[in-house]
Structures are given as structure tokens and as C-alpha cells.
Protein backbone atom coordinates (compact mmCIF):
# COMPACT_ATOMS: atom_id res chain seq x y z
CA UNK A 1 -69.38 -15.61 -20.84
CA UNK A 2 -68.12 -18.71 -22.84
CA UNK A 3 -64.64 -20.10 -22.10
CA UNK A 4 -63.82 -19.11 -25.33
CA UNK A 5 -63.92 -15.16 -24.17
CA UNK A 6 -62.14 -16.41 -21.17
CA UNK A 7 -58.59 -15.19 -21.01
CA UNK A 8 -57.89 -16.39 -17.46
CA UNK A 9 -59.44 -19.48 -16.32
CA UNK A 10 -58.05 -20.44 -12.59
CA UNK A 11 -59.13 -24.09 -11.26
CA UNK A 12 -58.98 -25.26 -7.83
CA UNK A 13 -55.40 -23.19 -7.16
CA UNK A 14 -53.26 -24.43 -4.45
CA UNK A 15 -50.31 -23.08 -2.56
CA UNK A 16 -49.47 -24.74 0.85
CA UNK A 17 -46.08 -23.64 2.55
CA UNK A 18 -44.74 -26.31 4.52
CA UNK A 19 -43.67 -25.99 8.29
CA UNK A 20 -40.40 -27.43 9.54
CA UNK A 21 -39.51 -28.40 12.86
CA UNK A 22 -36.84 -30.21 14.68
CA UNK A 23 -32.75 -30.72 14.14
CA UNK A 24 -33.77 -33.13 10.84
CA UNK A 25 -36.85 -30.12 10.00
CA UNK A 26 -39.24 -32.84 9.30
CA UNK A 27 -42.45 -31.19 7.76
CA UNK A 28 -45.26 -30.83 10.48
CA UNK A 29 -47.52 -29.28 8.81
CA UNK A 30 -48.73 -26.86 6.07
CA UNK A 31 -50.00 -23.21 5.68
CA UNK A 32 -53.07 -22.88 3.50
CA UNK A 33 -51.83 -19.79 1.97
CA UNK A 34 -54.67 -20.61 -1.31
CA UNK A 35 -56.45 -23.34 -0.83
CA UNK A 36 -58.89 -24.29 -3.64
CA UNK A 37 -59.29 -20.58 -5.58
CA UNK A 38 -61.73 -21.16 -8.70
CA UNK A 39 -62.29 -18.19 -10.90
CA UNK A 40 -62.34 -16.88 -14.83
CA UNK A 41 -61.60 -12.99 -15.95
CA UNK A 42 -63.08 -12.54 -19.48
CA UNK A 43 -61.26 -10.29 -22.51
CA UNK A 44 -62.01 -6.76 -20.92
CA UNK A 45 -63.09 -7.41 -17.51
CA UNK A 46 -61.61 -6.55 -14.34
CA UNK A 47 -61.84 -8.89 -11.48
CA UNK A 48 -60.71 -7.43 -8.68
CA UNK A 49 -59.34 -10.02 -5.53
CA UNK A 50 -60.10 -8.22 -2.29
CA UNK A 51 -59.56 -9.26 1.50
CA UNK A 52 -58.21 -8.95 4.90
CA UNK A 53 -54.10 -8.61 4.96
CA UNK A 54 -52.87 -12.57 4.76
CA UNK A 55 -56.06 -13.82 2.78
CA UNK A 56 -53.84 -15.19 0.33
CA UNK A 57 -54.82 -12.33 -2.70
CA UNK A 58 -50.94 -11.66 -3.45
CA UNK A 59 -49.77 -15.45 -3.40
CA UNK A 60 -52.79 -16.27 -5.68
CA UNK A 61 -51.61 -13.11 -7.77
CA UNK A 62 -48.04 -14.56 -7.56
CA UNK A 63 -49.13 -18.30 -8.80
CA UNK A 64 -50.84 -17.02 -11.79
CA UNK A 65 -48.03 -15.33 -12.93
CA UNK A 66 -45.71 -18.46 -12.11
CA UNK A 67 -43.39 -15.95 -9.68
CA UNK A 68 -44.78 -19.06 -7.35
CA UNK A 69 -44.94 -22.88 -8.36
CA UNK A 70 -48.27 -23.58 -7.18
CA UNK A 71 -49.12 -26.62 -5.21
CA UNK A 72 -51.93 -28.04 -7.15
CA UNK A 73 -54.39 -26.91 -9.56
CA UNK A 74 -55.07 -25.34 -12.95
CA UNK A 75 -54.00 -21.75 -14.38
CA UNK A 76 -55.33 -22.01 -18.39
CA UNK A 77 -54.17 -18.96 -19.93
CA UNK A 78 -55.38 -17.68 -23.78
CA UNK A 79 -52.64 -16.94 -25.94
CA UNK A 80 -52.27 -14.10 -28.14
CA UNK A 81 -52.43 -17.23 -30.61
CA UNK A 82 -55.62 -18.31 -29.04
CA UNK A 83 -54.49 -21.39 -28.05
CA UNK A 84 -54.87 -22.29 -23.79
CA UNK A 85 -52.17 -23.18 -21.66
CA UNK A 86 -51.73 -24.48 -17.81
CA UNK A 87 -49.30 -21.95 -16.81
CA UNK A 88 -48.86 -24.19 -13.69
CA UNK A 89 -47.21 -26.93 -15.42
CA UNK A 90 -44.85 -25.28 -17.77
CA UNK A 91 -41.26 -25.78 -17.38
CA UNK A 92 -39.39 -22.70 -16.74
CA UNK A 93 -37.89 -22.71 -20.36
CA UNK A 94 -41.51 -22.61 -21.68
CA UNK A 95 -42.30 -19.58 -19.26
CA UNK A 96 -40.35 -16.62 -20.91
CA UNK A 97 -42.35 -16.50 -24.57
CA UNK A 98 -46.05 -16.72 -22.41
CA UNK A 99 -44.56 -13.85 -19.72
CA UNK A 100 -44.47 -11.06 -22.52
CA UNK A 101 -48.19 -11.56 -22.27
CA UNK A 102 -48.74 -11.66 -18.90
CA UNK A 103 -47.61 -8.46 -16.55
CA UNK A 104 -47.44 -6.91 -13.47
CA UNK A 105 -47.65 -3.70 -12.06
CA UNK A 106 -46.54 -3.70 -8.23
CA UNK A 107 -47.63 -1.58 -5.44
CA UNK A 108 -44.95 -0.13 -4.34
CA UNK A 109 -43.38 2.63 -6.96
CA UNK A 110 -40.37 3.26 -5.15
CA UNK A 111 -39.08 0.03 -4.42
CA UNK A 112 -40.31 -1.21 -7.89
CA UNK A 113 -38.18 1.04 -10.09
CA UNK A 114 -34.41 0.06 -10.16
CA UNK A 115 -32.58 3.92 -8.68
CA UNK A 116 -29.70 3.35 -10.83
CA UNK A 117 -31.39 3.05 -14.29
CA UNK A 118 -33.02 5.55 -16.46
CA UNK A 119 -36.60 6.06 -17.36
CA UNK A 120 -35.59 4.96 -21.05
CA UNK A 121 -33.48 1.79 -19.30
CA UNK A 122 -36.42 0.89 -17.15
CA UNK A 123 -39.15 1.14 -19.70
CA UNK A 124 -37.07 -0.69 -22.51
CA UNK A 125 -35.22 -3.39 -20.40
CA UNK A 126 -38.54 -5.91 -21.13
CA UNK A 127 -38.26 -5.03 -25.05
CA UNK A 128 -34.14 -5.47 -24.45
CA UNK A 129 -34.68 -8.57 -22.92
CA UNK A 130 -36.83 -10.48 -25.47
CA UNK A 131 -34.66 -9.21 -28.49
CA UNK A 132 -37.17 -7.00 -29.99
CA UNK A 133 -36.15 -4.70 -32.42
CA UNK A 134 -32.87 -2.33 -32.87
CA UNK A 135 -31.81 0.54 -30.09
CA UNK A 136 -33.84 2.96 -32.88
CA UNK A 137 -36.48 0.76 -32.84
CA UNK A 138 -36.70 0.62 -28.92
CA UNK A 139 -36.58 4.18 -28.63
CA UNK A 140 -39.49 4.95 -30.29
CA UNK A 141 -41.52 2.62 -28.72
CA UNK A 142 -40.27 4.16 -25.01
CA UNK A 143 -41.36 7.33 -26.64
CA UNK A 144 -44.68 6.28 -27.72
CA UNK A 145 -45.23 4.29 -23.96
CA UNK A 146 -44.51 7.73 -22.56
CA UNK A 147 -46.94 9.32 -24.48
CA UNK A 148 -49.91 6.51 -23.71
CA UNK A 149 -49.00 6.76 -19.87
CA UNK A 150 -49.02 11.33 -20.08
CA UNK A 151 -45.62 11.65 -19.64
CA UNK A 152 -43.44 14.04 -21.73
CA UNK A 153 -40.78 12.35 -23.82
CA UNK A 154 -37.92 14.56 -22.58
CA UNK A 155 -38.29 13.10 -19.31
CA UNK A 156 -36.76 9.70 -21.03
CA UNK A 157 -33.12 10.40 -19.21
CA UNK A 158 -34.10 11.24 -16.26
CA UNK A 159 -33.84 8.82 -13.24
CA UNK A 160 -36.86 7.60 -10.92
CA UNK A 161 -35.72 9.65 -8.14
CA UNK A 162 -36.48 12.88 -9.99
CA UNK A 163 -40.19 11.70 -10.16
CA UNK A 164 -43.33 11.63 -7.59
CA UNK A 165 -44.99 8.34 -6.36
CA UNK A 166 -47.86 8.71 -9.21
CA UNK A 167 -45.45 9.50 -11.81
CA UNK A 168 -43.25 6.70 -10.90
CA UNK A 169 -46.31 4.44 -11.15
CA UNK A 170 -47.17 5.57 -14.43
CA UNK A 171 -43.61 4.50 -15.22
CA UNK A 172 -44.44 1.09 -13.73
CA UNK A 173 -47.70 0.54 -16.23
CA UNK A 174 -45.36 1.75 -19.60
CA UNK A 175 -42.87 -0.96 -18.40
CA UNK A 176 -46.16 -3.10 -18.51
CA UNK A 177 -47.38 -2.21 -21.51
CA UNK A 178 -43.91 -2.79 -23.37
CA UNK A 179 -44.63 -5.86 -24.75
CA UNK A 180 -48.21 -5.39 -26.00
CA UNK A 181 -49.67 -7.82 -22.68
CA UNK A 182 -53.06 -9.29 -22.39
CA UNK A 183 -53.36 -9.78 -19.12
CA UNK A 184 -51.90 -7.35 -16.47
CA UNK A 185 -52.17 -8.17 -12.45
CA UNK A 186 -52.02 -5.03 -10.57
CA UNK A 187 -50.79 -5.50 -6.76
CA UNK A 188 -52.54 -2.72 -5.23
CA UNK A 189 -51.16 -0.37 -7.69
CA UNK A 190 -52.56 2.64 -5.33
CA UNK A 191 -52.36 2.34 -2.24
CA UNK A 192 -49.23 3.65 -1.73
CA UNK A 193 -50.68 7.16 -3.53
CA UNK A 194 -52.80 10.00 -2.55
CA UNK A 195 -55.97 10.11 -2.94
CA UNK A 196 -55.83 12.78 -5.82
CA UNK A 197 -53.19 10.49 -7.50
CA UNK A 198 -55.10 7.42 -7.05
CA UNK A 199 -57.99 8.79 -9.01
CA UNK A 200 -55.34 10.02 -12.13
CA UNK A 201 -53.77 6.38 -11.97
CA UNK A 202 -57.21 4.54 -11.86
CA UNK A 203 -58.62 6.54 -14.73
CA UNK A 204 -55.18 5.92 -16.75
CA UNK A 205 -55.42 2.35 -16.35
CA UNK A 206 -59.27 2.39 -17.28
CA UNK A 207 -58.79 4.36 -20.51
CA UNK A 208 -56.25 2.17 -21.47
CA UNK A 209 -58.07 -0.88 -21.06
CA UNK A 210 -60.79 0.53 -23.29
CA UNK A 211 -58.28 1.36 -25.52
CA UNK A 212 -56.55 -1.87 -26.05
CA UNK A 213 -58.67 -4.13 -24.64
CA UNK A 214 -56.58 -5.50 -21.55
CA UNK A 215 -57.84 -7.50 -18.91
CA UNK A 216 -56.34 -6.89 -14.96
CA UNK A 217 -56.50 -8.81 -11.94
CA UNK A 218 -57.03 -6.22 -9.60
CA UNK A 219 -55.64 -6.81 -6.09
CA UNK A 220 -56.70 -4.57 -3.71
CA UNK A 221 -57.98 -4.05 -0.03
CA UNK A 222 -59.79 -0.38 -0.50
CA UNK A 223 -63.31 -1.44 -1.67
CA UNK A 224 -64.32 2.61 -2.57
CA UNK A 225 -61.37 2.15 -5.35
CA UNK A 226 -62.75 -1.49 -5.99
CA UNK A 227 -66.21 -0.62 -6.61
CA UNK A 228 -64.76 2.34 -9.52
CA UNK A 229 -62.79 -0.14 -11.84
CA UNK A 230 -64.24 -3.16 -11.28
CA UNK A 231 -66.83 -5.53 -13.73
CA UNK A 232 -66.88 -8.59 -10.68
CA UNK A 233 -65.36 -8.67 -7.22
CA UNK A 234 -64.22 -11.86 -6.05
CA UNK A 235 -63.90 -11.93 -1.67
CA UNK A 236 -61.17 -13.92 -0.41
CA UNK A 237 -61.19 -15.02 3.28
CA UNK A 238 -58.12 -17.65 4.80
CA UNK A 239 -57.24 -18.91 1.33
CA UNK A 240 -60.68 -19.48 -0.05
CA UNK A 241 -63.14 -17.03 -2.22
CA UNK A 242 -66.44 -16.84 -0.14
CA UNK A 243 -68.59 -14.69 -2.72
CA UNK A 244 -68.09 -13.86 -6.31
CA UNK A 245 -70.15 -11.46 -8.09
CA UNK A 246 -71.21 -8.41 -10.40
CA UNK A 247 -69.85 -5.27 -8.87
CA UNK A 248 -73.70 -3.88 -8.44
CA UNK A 249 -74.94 -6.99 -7.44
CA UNK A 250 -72.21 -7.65 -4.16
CA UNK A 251 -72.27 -4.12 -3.46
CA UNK A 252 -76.18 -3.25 -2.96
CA UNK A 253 -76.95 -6.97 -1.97
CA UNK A 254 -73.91 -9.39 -0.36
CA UNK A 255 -74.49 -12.74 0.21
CA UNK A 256 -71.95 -14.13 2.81
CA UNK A 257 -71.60 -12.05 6.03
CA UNK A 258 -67.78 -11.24 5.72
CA UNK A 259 -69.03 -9.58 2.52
CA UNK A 260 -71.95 -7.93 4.73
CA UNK A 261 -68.98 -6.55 7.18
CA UNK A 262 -66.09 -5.30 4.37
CA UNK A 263 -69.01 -3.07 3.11
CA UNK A 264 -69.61 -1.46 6.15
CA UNK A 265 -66.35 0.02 6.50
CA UNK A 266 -66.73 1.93 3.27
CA UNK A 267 -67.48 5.39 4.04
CA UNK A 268 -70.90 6.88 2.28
CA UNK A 269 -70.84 10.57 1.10
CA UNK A 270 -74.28 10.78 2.46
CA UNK A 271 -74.70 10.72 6.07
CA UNK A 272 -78.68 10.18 5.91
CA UNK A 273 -77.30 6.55 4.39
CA UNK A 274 -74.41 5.86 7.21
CA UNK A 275 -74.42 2.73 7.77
CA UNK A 276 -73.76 0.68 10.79
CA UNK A 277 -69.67 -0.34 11.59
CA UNK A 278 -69.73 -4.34 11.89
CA UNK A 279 -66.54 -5.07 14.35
CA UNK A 280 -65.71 -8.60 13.80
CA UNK A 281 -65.07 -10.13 17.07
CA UNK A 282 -62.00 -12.45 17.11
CA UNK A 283 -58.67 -13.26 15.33
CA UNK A 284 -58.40 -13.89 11.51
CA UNK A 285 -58.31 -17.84 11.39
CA UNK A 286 -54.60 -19.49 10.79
CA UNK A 287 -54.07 -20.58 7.54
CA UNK A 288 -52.04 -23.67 9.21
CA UNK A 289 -55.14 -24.87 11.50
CA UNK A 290 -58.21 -23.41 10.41
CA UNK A 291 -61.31 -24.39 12.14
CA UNK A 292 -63.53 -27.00 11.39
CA UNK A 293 -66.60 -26.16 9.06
CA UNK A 294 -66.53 -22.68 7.74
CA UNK A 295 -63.27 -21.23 8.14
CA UNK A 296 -65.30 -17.53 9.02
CA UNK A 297 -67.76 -19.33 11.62
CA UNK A 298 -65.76 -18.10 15.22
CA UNK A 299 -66.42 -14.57 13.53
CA UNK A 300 -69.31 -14.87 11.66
CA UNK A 301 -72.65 -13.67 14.21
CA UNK A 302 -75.09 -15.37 11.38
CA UNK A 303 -73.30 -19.21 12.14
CA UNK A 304 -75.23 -22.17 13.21
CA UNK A 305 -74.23 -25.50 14.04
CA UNK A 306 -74.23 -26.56 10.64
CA UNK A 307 -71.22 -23.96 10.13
CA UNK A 308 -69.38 -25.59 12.76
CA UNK A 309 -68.89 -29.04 11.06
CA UNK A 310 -69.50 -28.26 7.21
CA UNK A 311 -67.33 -26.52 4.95
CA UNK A 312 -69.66 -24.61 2.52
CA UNK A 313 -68.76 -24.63 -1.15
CA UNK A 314 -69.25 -22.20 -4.05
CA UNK A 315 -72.80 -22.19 -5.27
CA UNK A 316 -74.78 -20.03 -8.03
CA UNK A 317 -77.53 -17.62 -6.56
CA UNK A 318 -80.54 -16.46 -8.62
CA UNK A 319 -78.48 -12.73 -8.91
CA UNK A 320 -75.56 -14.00 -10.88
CA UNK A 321 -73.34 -14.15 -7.68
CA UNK A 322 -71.46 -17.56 -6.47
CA UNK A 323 -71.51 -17.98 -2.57
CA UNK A 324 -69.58 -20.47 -0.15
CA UNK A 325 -72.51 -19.48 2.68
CA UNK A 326 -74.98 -22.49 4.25
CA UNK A 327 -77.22 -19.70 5.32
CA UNK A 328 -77.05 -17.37 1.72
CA UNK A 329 -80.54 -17.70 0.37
CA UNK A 330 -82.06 -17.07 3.96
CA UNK A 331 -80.21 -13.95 4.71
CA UNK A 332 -80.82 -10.70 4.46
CA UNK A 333 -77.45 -9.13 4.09
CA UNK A 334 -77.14 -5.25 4.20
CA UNK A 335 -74.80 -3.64 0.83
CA UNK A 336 -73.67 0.40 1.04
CA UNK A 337 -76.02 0.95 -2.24
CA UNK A 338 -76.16 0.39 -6.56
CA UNK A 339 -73.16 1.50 -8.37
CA UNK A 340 -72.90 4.60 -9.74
């Protein structure tokens, strides 16, 4: 894909947190929340960001969307005029025209939808907000964002407590949608759901990206739900991505052994193909003093000394897939099958 089809390109992303000590809190130290992320998503395409809890996947999220300055690096973004721009170094005053095409849909319906406002107030406050069109005007567009997200129009004066958790999230994508977005980053948009509702949400949001052509950042944790919406996976460990590839490709055939050991926690319908739980011995590494080398290497049951004193960096593979792994093309990593 040419960068010209690109409508996300991320370069070398950084956001350290600094730690303060002492009566003057002199900095100390940093945490390595994202430290070097590299990574395009295409008109269309889905990447979806998965990891442990604390990898840095909702701070990277965060960054892109400038809800975080970043430290260092580059966030181009295509406009709607096709025209790129480093989201990381606009001024705040330049932020508000490029945020009507860039969204968010949070993880959390509950907390997400203000109790106090109605479902026409909630869905309308982005159009409100950037001055588009009369209260006529905006009413008819609520109306027809009800109708793209299955909900019936006559719940527009209702308030979110009247709804369930999947019906509150499908409030949460029309508020998304308002402006017409390119580019929507969904914050595990279903894991708070369950499991019946997850599948309704996940097949909303993938007939409406066929249907306007959207692109998402997909941050998630649950690889089953990953491996449904997504075109690439990119595998975040400490602040870094370890392994990007096709969907098929990193699911029948990983290449870096934290890959290998996400996959074989996904349960398989079939228990002829069960395969075998790897337990990762060991504590997540601290973003604030990660070990030398490879940040997985006091986990990783693959490492040799190389690991120990290198830090591996993101290389192609003959399948397509990019790797941070010294031992990638002589492995033999086990996947949990193609994709359906």
C-alpha cells in the first residue's frame, strides 16, 4: 500500500512520563509508556493494537488523537482535503477543524455518555459544537445517525439510563459518526458487553465501514474478537510493537514468541486442535527500567545471549509480517489456525 492510500502514518511515537522525587521533585527518571511505535492504517483497513494491560495501546491511542502531547515523533494524518499533517505538532488552535475527522469511541458505555443529557443532546453536541447547520438541520441528521446505528428515532428524548450497555454503545458510534470522520479509534469498544452484544456491535461497526469507507484503530486485548474485524494486527509489548502482520499470516504462523503465547490463550471450538496454554513465567517488564536487550527476554523461553544485550528492531519477513525477534527466521512458532 502506497503512502498515498495511507490515512494514518505513525513514526517513531514517543510518550515518556516523567518521575519526580524529593521536596524540589527533581525528575529521576522516565516511564516508557510508547517508546518508538512505527505503523500505517490504509483507507479501509483495520489495524487492531493488542497487548498485555500497561503495554502502552491506550496512550498510543491517546497521542494519535492529540488527547496526549506526545514526547517525540511523527503522527501524519490525510485530510479529507488530501493534504498530510503531523498531528503531533499542531498547536491546539489548529486541532479543532482536523478533530471532526478523527473520533473515538470509548470502552466504557456508561461512563462515556453524559446521564443528564438526552440521546438527541448527546448525539448532536459534536454537530452543536462545530456550528453546523440550524436546530432543523441537526435534527435530521440525529435522526438519520439513529437510523445507520438500528435505533428507532422515537428513542431521540430519551436519556442513556433508559438504555442497555450495547445500545448505549451504539449511541457512542452515532456520536462518532456525526461529523462524517475518517478515522475512528475504538478503545475496546466491547469488552464491557456480552458476548451476544459484542457480536451485534462488531458487525455494526463492520457494515459501516464497508459502507462509508472508515478506517479504525482497533484497541483491544480479546484476540477471538481481533481476529473477526481485523485486516493487520500490530502486538505491542512494554511500549514497543514486536510483530506486525496480516491477520492470517500472525494467526496460523507468529513470528516473535509473545505472539506464539497470546495465541495460545484463545480458545479453539475444536478440541482435536486444543492447543497447549504457554504460562509466561515472570513479571511484565517496567516501563521505567526495562531490561537490557529485548525488553521480553526474562520471559521469553526461546532467548539467547544475544537477547540479553541487543535490542531487536522491526524487520520485514518473507510472509509480509515485520518482527522485532533476533531468533524470527529460525523459529518455528505455533499459530491457533488460517482465518476463517
Amino acid at each position: 500500500m502506497t503512502a498515498a492510500h495511507n490515512v494514518l502514518s505513525v513514526e517513531r511515537l514517543k510518550k515518556y512520563f516523567p518521575i519526580r522525587r524529593g521536596l524540589l521533585r527533581r525528575i529521576v527518571g522516565h516511564v516508557k509508556a510508547v517508546d518508538d511505535v512505527s505503523f500505517t492504517i490504509a483507507r479501509g483497513e483495520t489495524l487492531s493494537l493488542v497487548g498485555e494491560s500497561g503495554c502502552g495501546k491506550t496512550t498510543t491511542s491517546r497521542c494519535i488523537l492529540r488527547a496526549m502531547q506526545p514526547t517525540e515523533g511523527v503522527i501524519r494524518f490525510r485530510t479529507d482535503a488530501d493534504r498530510d499533517v503531523d498531528v503531533a505538532s499542531l498547536a491546539r488552535s489548529e486541532l479543532r477543524p482536523l478533530r471532526r475527522q478523527m473520533q473515538m469511541i470509548f470502552q466504557d458505555p456508561y461512563s462515556s455518555l453524559n446521564p443528564r443529557m438526552t440521546i438527541s443532546d448527546i448525539i448532536g453536541e459534536p454537530l452543536l459544537v462545530n456550528r453546523i447547520g440550524d436546530l432543523a438541520t441537526r435534527r435530521q441528521r440525529i435522526a438519520e445517525l439513529l437510523d445507520v446505528v438500528q435505533l428507532p428515532r422515537a428513542y431521540m428524548n430519551r436519556f442513556p439510563h433508559a438504555f442497555s450497555g450495547g445500545q448505549r454503545q451504539r449511541i457512542g458510534i452515532a456520536r462518532a459518526l456525526a461529523l462524517n470522520p475518517a478515522l475512528i479509534v475504538a478503545d475496546e469498544p466491547v469488552s464491557a458487553l456480552d458476548v451476544s452484544v459484542q457480536a451485534q456491535i462488531i458487525n455494526l461497526m463492520l457494515e459501516l465501514q464497508d459502507r462509508l469507507g472508515l478506517s479504525y484503530l482497533f484497541v483491544a486485548h480479546d484476540l477471538s474478537v481481533v481476529k473477526h474485524v481485523s485486516h493487520r494486527v500490530a502486538v505491542m509489548y512494554v511500549g514497543r510493537i514486536v510483530e506486525i502482520a496480516p491477520t492470517a499470516t500472525l494467526f496460523a504462523a507468529p513470528k516473535h514468541p509473545y505472539t506464539e503465547a497470546l495465541l495460545s490463550a484463545v480458545p479453539v471450538p475444536d478440541p482435536r486442535q486444543r492447543a497447549k496454554r504457554i504460562v509466561l513465567e515472570g513479571e511484565v517488564a517496567d516501563p521505567s527500567n526495562t531490561p537490557a536487550g529485548c525488553a521480553f527476554h526474562p520471559r521469553c523461553r526461546y532467548a539467547v545471549e544475544r537477547c540479553k544485550v541487543e535490542v531487536p528492531v522491526l524487520a520485514p519477513t518473507a510472509e509480509g509480517a515485520l518482527v522485532a525477534c533476533h531468533r524470527a527466521s529460525e523459529l518455528g512458532l505455533a499459530g491457533v489456525g488460517a482465518v476463517s
